[in-house]
N, C-alpha and C. Protein backbone atom coordinates (compact mmCIF):
# COMPACT_ATOMS: atom_id res chain seq x y z
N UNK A 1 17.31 12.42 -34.49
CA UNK A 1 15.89 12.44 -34.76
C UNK A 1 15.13 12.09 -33.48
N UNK A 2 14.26 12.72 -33.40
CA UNK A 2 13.61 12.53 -31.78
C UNK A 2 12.25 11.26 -32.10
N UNK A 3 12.15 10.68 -30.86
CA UNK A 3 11.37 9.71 -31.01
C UNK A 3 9.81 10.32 -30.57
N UNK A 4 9.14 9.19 -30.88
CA UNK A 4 7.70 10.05 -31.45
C UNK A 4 6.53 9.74 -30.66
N UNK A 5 5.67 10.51 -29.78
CA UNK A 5 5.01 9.67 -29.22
C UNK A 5 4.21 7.72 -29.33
N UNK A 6 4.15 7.90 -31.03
CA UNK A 6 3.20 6.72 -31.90
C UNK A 6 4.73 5.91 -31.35
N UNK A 7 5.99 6.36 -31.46
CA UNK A 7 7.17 5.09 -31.32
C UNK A 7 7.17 4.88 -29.78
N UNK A 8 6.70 5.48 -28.90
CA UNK A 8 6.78 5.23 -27.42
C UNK A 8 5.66 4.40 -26.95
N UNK A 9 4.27 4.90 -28.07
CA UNK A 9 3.48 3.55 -27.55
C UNK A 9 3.57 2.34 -28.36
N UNK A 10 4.55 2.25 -29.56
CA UNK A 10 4.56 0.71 -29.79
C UNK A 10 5.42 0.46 -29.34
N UNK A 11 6.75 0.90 -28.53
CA UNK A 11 7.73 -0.12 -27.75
C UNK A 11 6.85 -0.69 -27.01
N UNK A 12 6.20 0.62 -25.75
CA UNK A 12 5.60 -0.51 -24.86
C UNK A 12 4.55 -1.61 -25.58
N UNK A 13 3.87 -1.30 -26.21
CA UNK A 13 3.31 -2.70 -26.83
C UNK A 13 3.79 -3.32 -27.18
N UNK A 14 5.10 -3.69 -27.46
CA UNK A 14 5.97 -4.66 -28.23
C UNK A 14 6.57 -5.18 -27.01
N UNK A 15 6.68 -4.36 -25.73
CA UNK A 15 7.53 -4.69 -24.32
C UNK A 15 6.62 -5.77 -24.07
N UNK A 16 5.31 -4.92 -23.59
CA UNK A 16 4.27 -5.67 -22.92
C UNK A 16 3.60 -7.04 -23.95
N UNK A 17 4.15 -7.09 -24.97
CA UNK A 17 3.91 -8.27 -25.36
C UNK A 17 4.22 -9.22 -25.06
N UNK A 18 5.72 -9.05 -24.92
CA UNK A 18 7.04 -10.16 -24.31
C UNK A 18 6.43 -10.21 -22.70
N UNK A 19 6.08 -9.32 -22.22
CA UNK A 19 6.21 -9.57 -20.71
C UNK A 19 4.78 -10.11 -20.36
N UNK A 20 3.69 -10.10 -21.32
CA UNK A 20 2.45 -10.73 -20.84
C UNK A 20 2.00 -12.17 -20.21
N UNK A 21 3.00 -13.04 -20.66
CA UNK A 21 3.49 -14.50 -20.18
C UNK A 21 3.79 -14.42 -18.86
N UNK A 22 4.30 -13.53 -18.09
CA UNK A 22 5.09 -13.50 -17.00
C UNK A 22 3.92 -12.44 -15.89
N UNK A 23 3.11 -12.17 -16.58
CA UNK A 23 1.61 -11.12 -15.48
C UNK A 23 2.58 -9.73 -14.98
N UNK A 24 3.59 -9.37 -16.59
CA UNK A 24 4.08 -8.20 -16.24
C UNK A 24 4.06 -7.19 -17.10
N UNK A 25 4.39 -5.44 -16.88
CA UNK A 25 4.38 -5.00 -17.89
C UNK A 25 5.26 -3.79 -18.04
N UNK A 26 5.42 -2.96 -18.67
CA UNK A 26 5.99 -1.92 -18.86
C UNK A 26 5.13 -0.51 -18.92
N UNK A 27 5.30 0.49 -18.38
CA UNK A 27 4.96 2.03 -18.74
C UNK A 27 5.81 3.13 -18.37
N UNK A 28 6.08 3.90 -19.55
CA UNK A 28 6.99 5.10 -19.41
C UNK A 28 6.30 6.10 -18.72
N UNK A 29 5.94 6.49 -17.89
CA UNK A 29 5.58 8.08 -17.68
C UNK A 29 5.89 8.87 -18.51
N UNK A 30 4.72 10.24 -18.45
CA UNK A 30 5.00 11.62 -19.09
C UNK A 30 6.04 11.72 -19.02
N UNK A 31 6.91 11.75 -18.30
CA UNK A 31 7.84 12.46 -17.49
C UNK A 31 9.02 11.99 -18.72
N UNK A 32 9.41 10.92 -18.44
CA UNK A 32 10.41 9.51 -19.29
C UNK A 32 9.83 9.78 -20.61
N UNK A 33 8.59 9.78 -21.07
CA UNK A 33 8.33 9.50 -21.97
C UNK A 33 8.24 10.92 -23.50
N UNK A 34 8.03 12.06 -22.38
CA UNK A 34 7.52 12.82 -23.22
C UNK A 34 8.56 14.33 -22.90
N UNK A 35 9.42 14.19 -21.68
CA UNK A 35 9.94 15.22 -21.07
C UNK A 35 11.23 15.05 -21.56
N UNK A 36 11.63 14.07 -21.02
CA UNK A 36 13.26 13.65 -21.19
C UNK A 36 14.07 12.65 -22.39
N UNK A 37 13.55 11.80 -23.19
CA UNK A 37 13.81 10.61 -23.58
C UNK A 37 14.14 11.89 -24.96
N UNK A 38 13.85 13.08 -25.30
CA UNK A 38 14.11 13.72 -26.17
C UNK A 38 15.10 15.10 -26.29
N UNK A 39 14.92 14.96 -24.65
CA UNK A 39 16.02 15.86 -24.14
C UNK A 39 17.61 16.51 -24.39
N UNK A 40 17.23 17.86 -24.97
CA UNK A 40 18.31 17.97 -25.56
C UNK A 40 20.07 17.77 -24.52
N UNK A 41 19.56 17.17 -22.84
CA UNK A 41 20.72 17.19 -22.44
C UNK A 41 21.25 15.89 -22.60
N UNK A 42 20.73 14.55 -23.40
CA UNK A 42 20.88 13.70 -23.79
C UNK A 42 21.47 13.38 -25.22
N UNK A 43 23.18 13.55 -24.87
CA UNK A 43 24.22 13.73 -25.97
C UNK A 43 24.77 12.28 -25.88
N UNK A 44 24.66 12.05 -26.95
CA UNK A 44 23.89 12.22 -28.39
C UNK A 44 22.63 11.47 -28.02
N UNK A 45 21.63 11.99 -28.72
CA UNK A 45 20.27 11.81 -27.99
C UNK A 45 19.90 10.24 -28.08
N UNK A 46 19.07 9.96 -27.49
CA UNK A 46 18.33 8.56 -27.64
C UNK A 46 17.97 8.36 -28.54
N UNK A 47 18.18 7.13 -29.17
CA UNK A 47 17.63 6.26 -30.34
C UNK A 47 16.52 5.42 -29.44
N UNK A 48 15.61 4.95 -30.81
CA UNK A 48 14.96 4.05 -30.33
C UNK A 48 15.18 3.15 -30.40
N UNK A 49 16.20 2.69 -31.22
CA UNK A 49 17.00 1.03 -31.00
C UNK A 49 17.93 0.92 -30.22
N UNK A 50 17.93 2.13 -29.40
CA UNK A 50 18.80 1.71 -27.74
C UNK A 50 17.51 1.55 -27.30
N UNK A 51 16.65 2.00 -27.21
CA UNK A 51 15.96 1.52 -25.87
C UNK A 51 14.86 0.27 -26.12
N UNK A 52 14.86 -0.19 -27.39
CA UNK A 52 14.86 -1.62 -27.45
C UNK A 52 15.74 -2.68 -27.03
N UNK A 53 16.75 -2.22 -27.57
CA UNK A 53 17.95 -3.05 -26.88
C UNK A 53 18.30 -3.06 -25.26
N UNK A 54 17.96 -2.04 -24.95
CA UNK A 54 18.01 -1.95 -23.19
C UNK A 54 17.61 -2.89 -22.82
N UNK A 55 16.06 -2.53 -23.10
CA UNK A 55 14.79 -2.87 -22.24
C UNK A 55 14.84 -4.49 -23.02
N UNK A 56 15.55 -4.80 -23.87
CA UNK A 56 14.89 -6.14 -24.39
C UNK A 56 16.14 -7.25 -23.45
N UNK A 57 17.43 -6.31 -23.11
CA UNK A 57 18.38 -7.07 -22.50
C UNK A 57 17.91 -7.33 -21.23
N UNK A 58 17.48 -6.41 -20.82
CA UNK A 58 17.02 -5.93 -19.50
C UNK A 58 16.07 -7.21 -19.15
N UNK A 59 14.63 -7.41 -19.53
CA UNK A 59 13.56 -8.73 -19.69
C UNK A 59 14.66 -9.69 -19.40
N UNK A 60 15.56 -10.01 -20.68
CA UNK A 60 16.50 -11.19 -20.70
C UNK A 60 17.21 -11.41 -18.95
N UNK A 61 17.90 -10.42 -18.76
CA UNK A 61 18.65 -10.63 -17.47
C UNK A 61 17.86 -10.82 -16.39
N UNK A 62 17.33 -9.62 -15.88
CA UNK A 62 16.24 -9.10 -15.01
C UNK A 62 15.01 -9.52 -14.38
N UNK A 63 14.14 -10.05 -15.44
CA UNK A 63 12.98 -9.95 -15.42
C UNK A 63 12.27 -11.15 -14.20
N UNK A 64 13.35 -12.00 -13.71
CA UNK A 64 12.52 -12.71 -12.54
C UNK A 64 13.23 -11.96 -11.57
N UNK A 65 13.94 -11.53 -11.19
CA UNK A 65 14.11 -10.44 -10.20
C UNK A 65 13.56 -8.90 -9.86
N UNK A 66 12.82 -8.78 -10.81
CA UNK A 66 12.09 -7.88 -10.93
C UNK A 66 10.73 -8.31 -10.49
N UNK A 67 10.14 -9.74 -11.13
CA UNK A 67 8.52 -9.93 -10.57
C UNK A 67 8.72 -10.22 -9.18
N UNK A 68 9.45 -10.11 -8.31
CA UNK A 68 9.94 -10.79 -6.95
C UNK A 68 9.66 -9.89 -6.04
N UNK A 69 10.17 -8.24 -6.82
CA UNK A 69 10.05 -6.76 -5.84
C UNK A 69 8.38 -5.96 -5.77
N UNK A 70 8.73 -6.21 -4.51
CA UNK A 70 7.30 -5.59 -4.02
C UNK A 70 7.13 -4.61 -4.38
N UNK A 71 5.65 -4.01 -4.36
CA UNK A 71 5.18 -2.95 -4.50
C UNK A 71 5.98 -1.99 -4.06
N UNK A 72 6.11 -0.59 -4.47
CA UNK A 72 6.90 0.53 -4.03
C UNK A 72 8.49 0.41 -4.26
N UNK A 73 8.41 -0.40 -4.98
CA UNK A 73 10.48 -0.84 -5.07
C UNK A 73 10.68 0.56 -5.77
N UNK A 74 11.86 0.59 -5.94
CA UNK A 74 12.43 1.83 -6.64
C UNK A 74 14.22 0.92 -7.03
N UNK A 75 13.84 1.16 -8.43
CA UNK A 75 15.63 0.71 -8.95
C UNK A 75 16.02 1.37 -10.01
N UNK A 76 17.13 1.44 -10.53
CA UNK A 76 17.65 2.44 -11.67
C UNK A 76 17.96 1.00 -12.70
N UNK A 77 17.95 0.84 -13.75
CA UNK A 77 18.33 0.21 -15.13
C UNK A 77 19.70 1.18 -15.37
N UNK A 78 20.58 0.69 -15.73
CA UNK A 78 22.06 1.03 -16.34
C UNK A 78 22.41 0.41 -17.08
N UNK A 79 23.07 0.94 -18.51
CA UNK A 79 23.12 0.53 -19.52
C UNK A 79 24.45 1.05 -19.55
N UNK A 80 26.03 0.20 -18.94
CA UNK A 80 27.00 0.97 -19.01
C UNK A 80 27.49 1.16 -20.57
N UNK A 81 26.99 0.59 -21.77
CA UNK A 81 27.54 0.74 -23.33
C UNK A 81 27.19 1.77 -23.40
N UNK A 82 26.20 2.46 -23.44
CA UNK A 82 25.30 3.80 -23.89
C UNK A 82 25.41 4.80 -22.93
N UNK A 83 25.43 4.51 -21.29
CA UNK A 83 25.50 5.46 -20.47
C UNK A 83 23.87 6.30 -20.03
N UNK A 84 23.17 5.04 -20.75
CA UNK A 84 21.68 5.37 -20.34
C UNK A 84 21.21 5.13 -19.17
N UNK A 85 20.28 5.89 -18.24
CA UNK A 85 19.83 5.49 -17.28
C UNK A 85 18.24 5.50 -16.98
N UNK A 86 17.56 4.38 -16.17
CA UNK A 86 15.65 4.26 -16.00
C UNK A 86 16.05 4.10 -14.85
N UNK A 87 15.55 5.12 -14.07
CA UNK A 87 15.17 5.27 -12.34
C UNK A 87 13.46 4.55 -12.92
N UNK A 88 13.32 3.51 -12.00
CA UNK A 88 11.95 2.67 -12.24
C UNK A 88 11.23 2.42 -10.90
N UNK A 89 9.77 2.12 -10.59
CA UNK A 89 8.98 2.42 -9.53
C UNK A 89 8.30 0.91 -9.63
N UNK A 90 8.35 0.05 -8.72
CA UNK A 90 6.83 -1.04 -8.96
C UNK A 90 5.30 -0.80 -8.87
N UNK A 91 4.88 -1.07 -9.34
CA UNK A 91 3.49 -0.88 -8.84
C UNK A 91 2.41 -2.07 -9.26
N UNK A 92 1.90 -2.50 -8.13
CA UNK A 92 1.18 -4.08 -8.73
C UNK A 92 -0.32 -3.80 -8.59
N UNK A 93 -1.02 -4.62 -9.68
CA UNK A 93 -2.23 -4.11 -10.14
C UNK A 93 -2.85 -5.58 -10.33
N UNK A 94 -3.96 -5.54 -10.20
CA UNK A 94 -4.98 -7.06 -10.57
C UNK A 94 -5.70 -6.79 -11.27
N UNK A 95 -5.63 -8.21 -12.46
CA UNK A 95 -6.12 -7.63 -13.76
C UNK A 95 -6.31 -9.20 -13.78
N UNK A 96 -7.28 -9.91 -14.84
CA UNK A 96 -7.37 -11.08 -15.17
C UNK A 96 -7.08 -12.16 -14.12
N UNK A 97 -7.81 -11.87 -12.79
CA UNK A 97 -7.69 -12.62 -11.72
C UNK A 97 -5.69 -12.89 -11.08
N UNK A 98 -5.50 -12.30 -11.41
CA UNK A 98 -3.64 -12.50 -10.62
C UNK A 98 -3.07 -10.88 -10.57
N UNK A 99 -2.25 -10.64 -9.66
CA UNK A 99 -1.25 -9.96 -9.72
C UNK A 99 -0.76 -9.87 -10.78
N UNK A 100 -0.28 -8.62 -11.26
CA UNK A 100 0.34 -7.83 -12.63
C UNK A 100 1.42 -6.88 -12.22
N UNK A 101 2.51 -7.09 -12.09
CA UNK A 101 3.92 -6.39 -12.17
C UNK A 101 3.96 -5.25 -12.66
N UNK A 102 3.85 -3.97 -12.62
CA UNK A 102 3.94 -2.82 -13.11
C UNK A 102 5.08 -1.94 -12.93
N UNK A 103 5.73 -1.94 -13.81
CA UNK A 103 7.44 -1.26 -14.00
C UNK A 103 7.05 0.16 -14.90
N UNK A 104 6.93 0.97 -13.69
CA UNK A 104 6.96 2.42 -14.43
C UNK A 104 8.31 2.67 -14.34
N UNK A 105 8.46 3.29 -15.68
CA UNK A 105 9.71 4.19 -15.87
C UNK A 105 9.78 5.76 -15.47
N UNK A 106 10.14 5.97 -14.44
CA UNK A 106 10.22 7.58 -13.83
C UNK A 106 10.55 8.74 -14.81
N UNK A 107 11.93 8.36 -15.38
CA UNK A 107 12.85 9.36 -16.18
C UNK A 107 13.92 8.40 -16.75
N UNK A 108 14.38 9.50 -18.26
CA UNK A 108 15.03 8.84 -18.68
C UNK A 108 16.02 9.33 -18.83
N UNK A 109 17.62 9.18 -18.75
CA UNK A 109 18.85 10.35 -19.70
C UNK A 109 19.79 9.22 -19.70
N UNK A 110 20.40 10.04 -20.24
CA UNK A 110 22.17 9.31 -21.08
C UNK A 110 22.73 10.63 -19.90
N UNK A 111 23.94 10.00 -19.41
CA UNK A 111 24.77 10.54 -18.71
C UNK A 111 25.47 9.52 -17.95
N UNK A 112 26.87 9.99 -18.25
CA UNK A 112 28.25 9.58 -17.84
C UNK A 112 27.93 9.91 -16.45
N UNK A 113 28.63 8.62 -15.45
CA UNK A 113 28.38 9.26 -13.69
C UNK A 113 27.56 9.17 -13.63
N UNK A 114 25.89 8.71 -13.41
CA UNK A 114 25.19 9.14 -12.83
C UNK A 114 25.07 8.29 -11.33
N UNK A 115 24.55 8.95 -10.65
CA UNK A 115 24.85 8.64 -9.14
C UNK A 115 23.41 8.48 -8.84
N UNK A 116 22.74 7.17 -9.15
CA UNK A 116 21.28 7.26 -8.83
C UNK A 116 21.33 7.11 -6.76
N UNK A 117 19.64 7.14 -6.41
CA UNK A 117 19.79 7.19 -4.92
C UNK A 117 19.24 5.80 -4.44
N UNK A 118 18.99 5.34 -5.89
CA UNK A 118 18.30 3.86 -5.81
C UNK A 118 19.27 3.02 -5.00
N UNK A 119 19.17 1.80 -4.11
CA UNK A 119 19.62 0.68 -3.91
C UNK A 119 19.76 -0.02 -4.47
N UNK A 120 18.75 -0.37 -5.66
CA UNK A 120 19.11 -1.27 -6.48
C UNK A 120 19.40 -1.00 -7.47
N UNK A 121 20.34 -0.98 -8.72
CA UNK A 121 20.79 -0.81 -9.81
C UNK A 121 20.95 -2.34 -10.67
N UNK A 122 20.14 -2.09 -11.64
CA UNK A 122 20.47 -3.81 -12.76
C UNK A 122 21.23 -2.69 -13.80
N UNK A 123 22.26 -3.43 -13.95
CA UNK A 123 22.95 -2.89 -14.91
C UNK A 123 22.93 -4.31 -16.25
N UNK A 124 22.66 -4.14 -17.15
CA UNK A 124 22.69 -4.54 -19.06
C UNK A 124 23.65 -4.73 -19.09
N UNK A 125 24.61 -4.37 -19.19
CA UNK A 125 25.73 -4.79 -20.16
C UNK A 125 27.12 -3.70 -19.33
């Protein structure tokens, strides 16, 4: 069953809830969000309770190593259980007098091997 735009904007609202404590946030791009995450080359396709579970492990492990990377970072998320992968971009924004962490998600797929070009890789699990 493919996930639905209305389910892509309440993860991130449910992300960016958790991460609002920390002056951080989450956004999928078109691209991640609306191109690929439904993609039929994504066997067996994405659930949306993987990518809660990713992204919620991900916060858990991650998430002060992440507010640390400067603007323009570029890292991939790996999820070796699922074989999911988020090539991700920083981008920092001022909002409510401080710096705000902005973790766009580029693209999304499930694939065995993938050979991102990122340097940094956080791998989940």
């Amino acid at each position: 069953m493919s996930i639905t735009e209305q389910q892509i904007i309440d993860l991130e609202d449910e992300i960016n809830e958790i991460l609002q404590e920390d002056a951080a946030k989450i956004h999928f791009s078109f691209h991640a969000a609306y191109e690929r995450l439904n993609d039929e080359r994504n066997k067996p396709p994405i659930t949306l309770s993987e990518l809660e579970d990713v992204f919620k492990l991900f916060i858990h492990v991650h998430l002060q190593a992440v507010l640390g990377f400067d603007e323009g970072t570029t890292f991939t998320i790996k999820c070796n259980k699922s074989a999911l992968h988020f090539p991700c971009a920083i981008e920092h924004e001022r909002e409510y007098g401080k710096i705000w962490v902005i973790q766009n998600v580029v693209t999304a797929m499930r694939k065995e091997g993938f050979k991102s070009k990122d340097p940094i890789i956080l791998e989940v699990n």
